[in-house]
N, C-alpha and C. Protein backbone atom coordinates (compact mmCIF):
# COMPACT_ATOMS: atom_id res chain seq x y z
N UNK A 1 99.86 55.45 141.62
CA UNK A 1 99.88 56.50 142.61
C UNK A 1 100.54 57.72 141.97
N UNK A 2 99.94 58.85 142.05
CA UNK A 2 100.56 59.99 141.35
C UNK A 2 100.92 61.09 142.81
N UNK A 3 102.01 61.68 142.41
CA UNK A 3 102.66 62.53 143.11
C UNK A 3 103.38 63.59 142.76
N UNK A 4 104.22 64.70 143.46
CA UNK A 4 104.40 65.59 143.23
C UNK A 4 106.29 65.42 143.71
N UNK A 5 107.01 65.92 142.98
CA UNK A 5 108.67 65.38 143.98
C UNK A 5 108.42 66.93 144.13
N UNK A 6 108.97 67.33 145.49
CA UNK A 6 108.99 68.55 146.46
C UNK A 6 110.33 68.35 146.40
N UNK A 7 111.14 67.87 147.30
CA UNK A 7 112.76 67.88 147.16
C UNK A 7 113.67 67.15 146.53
N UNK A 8 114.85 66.97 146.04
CA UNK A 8 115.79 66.57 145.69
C UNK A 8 117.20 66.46 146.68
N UNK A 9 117.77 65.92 146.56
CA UNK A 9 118.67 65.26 147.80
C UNK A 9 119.86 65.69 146.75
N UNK A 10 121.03 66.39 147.49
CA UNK A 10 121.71 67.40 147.10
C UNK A 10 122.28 66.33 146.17
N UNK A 11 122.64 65.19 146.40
CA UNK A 11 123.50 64.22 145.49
C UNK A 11 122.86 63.56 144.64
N UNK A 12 121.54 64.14 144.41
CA UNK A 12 120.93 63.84 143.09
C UNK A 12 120.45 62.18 143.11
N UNK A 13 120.37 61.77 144.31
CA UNK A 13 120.04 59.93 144.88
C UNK A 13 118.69 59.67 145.45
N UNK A 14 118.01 60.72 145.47
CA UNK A 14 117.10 60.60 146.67
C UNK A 14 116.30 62.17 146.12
N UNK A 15 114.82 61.85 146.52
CA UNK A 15 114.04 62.52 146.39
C UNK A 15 112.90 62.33 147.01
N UNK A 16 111.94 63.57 147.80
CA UNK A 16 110.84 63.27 148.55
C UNK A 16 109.42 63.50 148.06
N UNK A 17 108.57 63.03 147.46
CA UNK A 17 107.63 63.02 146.87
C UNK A 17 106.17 62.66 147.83
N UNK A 18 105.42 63.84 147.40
CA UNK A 18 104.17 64.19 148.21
C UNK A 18 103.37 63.52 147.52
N UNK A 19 102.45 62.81 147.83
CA UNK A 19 101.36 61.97 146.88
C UNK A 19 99.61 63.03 147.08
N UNK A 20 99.59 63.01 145.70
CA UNK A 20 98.30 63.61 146.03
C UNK A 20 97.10 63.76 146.93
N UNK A 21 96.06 64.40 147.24
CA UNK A 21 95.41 63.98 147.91
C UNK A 21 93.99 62.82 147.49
N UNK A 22 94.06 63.10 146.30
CA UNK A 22 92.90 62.59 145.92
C UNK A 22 92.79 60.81 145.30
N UNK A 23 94.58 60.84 145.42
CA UNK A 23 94.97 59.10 146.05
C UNK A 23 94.59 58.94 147.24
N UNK A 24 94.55 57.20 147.46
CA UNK A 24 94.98 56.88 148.64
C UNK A 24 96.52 56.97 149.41
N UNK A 25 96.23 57.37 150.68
CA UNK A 25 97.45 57.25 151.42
C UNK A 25 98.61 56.77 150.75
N UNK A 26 99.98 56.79 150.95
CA UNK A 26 100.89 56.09 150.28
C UNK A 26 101.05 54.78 151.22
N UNK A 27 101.05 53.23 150.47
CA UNK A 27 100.97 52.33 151.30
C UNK A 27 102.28 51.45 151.25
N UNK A 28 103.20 51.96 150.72
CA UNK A 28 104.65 51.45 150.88
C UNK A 28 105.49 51.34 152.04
N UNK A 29 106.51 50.67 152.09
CA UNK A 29 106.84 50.67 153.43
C UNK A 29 108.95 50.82 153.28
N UNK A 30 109.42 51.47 153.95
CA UNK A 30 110.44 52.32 154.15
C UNK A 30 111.50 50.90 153.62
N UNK A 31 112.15 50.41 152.76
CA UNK A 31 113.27 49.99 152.50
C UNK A 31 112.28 49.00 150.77
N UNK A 32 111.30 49.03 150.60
CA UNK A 32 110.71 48.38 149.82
C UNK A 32 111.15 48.56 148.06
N UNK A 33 111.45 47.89 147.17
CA UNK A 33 112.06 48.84 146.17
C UNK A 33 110.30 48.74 144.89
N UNK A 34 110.84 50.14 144.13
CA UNK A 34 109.51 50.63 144.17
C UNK A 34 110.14 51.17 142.28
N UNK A 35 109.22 51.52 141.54
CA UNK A 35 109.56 51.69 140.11
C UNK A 35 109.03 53.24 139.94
N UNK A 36 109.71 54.38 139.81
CA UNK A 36 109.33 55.73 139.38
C UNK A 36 109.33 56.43 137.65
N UNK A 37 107.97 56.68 137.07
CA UNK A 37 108.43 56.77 135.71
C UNK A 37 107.80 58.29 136.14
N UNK A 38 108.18 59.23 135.02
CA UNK A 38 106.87 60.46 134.60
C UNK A 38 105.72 60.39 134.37
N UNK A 39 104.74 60.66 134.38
CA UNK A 39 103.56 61.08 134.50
C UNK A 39 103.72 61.67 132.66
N UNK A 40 103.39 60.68 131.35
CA UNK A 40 103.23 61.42 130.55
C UNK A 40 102.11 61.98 129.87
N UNK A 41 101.67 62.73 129.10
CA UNK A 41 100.41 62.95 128.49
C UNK A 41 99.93 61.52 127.96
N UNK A 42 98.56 61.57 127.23
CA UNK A 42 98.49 60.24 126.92
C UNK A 42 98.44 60.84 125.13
N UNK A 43 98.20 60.11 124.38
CA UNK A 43 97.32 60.67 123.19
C UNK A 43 96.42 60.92 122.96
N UNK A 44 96.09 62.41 122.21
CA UNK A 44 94.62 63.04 122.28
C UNK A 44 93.94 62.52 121.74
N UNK A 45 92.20 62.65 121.96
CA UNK A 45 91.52 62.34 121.19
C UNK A 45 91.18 62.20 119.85
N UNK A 46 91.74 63.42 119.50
CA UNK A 46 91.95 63.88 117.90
C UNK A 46 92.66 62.86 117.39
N UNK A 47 93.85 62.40 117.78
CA UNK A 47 94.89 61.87 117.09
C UNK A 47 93.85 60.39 117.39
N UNK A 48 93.67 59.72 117.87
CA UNK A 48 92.72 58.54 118.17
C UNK A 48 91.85 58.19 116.97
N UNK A 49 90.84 59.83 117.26
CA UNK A 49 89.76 59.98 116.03
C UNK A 49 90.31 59.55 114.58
N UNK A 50 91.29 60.49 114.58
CA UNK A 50 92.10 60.24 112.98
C UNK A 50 92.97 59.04 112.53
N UNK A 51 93.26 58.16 113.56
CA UNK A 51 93.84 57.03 113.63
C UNK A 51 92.89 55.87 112.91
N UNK A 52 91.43 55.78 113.91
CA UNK A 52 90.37 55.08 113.65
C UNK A 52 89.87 55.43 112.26
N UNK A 53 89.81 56.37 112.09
CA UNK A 53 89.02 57.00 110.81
C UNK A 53 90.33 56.70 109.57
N UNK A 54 91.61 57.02 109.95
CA UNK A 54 92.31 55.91 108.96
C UNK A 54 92.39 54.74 108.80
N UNK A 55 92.03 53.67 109.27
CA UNK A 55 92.08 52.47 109.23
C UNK A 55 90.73 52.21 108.50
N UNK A 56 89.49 52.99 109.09
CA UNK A 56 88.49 52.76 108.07
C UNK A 56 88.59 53.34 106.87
N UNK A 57 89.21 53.69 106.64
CA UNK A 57 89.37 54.64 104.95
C UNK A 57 90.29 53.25 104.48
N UNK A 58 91.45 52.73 104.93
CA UNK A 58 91.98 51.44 104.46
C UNK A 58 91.48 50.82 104.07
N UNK A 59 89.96 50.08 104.96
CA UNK A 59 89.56 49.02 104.79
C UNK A 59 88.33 49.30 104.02
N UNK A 60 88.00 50.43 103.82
CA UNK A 60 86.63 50.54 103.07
C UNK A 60 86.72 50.92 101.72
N UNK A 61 87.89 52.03 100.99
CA UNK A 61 88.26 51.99 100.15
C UNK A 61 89.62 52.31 100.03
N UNK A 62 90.29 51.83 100.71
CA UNK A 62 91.91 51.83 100.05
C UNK A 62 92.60 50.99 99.80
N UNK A 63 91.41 49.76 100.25
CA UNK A 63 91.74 48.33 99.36
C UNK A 63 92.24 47.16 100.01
N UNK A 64 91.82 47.25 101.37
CA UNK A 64 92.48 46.05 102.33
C UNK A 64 91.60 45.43 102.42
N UNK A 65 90.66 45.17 102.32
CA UNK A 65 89.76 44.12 102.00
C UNK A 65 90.05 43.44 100.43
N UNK A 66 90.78 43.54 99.56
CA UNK A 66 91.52 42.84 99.04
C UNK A 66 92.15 42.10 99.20
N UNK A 67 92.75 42.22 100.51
CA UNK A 67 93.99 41.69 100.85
C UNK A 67 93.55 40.89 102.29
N UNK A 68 92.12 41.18 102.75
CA UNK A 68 91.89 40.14 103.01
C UNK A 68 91.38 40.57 104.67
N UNK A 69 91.44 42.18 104.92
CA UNK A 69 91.57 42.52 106.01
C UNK A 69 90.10 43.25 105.81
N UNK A 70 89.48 42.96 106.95
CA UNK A 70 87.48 42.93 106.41
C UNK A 70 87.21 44.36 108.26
N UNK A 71 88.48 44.28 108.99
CA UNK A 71 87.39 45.21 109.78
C UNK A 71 88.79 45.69 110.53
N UNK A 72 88.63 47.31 111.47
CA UNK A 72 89.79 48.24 111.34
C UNK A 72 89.95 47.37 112.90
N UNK A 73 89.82 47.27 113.53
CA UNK A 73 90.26 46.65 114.60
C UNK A 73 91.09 45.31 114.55
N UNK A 74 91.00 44.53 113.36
CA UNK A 74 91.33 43.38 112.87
C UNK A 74 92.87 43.82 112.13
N UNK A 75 92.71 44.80 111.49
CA UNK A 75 94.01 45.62 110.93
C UNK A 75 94.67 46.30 111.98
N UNK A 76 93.99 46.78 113.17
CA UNK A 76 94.71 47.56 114.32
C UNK A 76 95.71 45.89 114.61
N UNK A 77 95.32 45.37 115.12
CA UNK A 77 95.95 44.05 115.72
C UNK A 77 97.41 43.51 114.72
N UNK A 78 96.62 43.13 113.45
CA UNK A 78 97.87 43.04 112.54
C UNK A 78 98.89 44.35 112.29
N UNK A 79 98.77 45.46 112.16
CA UNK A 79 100.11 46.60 112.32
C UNK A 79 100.80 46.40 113.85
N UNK A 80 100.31 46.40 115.02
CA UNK A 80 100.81 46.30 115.98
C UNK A 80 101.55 44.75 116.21
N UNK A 81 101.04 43.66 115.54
CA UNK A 81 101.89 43.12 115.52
C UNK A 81 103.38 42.83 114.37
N UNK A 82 102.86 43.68 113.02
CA UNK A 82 104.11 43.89 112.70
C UNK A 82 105.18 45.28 113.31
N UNK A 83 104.47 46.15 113.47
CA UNK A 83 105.51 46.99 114.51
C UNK A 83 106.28 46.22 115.10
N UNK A 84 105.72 45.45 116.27
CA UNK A 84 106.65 44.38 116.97
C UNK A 84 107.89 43.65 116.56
N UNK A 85 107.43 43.16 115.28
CA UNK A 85 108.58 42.38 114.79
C UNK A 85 109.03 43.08 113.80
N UNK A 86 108.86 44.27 113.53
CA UNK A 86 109.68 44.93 112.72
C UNK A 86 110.64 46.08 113.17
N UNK A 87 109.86 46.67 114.80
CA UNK A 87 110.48 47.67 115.83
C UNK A 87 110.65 47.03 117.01
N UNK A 88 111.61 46.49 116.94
CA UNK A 88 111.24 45.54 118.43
C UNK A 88 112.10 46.37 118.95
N UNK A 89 112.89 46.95 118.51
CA UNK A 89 113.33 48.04 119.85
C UNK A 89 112.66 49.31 120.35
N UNK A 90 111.40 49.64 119.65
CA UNK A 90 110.60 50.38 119.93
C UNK A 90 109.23 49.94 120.62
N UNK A 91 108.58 49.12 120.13
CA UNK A 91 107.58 48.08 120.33
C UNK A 91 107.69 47.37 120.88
N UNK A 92 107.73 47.07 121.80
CA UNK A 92 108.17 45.54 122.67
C UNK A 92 106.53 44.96 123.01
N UNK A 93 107.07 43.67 123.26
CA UNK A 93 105.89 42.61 123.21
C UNK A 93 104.83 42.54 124.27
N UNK A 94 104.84 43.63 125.37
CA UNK A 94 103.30 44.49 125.68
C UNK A 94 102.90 45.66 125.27
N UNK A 95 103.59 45.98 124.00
CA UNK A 95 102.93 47.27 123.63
C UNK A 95 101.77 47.33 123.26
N UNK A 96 101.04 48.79 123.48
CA UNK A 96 99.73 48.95 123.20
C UNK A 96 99.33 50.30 122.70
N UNK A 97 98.64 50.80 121.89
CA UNK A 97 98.94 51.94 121.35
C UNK A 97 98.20 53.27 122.27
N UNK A 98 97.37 52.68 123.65
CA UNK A 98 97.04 53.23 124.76
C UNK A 98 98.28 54.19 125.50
N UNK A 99 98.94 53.33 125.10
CA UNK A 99 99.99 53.86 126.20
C UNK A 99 101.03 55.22 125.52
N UNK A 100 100.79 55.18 124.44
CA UNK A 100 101.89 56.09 123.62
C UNK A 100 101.08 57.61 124.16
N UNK A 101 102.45 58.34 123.95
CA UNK A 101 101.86 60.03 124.76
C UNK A 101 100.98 60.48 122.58
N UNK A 102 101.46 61.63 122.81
CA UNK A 102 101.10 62.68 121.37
C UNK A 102 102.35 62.06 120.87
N UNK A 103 103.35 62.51 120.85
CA UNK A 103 104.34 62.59 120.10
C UNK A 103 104.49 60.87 119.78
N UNK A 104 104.46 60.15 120.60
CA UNK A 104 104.47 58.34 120.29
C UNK A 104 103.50 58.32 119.45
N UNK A 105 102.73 58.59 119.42
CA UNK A 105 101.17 58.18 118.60
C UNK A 105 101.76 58.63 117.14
N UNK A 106 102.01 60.04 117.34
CA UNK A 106 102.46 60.38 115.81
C UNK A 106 103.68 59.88 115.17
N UNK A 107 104.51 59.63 115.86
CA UNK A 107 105.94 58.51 114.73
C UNK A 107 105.16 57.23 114.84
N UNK A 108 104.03 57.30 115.60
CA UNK A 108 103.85 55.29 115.26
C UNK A 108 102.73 55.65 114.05
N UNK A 109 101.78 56.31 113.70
CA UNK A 109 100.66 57.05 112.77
C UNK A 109 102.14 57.13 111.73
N UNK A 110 103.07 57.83 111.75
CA UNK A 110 103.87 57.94 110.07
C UNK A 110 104.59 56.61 109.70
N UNK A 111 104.93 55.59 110.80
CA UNK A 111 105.42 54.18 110.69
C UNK A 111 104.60 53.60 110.06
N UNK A 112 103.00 53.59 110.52
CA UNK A 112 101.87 52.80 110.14
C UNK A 112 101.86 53.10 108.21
N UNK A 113 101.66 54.55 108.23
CA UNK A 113 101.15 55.03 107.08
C UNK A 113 102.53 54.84 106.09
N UNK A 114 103.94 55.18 106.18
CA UNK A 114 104.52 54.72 105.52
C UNK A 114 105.20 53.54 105.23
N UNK A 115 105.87 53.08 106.42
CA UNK A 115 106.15 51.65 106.08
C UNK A 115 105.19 50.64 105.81
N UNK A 116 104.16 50.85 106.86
CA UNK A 116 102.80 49.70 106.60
C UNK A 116 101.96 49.59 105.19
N UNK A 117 101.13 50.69 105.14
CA UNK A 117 100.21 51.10 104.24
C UNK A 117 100.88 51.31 102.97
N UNK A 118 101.63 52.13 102.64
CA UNK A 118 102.33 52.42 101.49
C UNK A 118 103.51 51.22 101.25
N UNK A 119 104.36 50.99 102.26
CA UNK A 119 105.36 50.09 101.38
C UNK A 119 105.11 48.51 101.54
N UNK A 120 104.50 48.01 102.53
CA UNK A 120 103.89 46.38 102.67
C UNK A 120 102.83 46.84 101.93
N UNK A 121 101.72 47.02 101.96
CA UNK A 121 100.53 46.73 101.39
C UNK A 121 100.30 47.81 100.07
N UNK A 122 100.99 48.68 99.60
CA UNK A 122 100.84 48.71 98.80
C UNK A 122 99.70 49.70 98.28
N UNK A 123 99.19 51.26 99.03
CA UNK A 123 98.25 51.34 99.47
C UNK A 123 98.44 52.84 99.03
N UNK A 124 97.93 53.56 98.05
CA UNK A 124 98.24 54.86 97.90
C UNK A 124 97.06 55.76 99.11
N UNK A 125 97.57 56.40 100.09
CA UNK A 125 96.46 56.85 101.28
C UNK A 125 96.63 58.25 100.77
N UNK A 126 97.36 58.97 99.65
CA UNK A 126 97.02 60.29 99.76
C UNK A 126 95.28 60.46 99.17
N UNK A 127 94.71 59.93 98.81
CA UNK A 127 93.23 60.31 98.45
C UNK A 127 92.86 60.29 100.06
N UNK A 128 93.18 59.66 101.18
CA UNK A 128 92.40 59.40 102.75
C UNK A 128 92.66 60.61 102.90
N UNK A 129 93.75 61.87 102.78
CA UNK A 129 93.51 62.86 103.50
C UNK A 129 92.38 63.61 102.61
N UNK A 130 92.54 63.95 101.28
CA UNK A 130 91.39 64.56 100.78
C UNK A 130 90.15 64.03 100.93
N UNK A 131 90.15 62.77 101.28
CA UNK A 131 88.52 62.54 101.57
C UNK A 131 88.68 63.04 103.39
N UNK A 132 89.78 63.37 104.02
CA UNK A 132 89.66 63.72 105.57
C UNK A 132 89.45 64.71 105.17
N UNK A 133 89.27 66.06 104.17
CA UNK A 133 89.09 67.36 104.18
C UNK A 133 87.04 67.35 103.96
N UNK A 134 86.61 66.73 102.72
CA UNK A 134 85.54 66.72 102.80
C UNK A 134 84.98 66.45 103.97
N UNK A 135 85.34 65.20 104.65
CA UNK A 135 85.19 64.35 105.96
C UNK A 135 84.43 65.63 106.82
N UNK A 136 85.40 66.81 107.53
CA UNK A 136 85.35 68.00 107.85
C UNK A 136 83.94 68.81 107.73
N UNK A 137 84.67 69.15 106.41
CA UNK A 137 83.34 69.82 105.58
C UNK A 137 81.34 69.25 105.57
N UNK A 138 81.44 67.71 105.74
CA UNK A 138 80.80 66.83 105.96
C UNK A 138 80.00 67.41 107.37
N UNK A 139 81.47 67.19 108.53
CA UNK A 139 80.82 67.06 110.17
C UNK A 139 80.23 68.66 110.43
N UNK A 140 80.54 69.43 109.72
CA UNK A 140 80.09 70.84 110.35
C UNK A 140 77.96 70.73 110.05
N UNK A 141 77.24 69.68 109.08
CA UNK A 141 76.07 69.22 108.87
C UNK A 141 75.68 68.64 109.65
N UNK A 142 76.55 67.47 109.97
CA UNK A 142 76.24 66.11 110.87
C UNK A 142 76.95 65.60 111.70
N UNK A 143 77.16 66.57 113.12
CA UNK A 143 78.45 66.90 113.89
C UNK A 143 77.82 65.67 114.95
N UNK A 144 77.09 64.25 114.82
CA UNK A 144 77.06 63.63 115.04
C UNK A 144 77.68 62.53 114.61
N UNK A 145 77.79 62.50 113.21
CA UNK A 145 78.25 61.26 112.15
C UNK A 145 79.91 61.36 112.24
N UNK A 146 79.39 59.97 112.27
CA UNK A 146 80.87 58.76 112.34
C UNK A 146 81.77 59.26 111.11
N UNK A 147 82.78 58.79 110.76
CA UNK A 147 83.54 58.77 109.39
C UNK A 147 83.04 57.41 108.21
N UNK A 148 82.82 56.51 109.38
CA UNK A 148 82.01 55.30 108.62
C UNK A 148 80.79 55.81 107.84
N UNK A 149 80.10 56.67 108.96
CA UNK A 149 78.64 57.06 108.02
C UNK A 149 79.32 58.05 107.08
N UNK A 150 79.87 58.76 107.04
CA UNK A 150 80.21 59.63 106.01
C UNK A 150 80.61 58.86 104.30
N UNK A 151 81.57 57.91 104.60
CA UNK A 151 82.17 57.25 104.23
C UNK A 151 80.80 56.41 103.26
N UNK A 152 79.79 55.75 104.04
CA UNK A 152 78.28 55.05 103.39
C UNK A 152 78.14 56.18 102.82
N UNK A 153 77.98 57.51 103.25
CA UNK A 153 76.66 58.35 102.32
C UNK A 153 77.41 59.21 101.17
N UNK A 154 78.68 58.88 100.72
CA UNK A 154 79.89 59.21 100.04
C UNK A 154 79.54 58.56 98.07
């Protein structure tokens, strides 16, 4: 249910919050206890795009299929579960990388890329951004094509 807080209760305890219209009604009931977080951004697309499109640059040539990791969704699963047991005070054991705003996405994207990629596996990714510049240069031709297809016709 998303809403709007209109007042604040002078002692800073209490607050009255208008629920949108384009919810349903509010269906709570007056003494019920109830959980209030912010409303945060989510992570942009962009950052998504470049997320996915790093993991396939991993696995297609930065050498994790060496190591045994054959598809980026298969590697999404294994980082998130070492995050977990390596950030468990950050990561806790329903995390999901859905849920992170911009700014979450990007310390968990420099966690991935440095602790993961570079210091576990072993993984030099500065060639992934210069192939992300061609990548670019690439989509302004074929502003349909994947990074995968780029990546094949490479």
């Amino acid at each position: 249910m998303i809403g709007n807080i209109t007042l604040i209760a002078e002692d800073k305890r209490g607050f009255y919050v208008e629920i949108d219209r384009a919810e349903a009604p509010c269906k709570w009931k007056a003494g019920e206890r109830v959980s209030v977080d912010r409303k945060r951004a989510k992570r942009s697309k962009k950052q998504n795009s470049l997320y996915w499109a790093y993991l396939t640059w991993c696995v297609l040539r930065g050498g994790l299929r060496e190591l045994g990791h054959w598809s980026e969704d298969a590697v999404h699963e294994d980082i998130k579960a070492w995050a977990k047991a390596t950030h468990p005070h950050v990561y806790q054991s329903d995390f999901s990388t859905t849920d992170l705003n911009k700014v979450g996405m990007g310390e968990y994207f420099e966690i991935v890329n440095f602790e993961y990629m570079i210091g576990v596996c072993e993984i030099n990714t500065a060639p992934f951004w210069e192939t992300l510049d061609r990548f670019h240069e690439w989509q302004e031709y074929h502003p349909d094509g994947s990074f995968r297809e780029f990546l094949d016709a490479a």
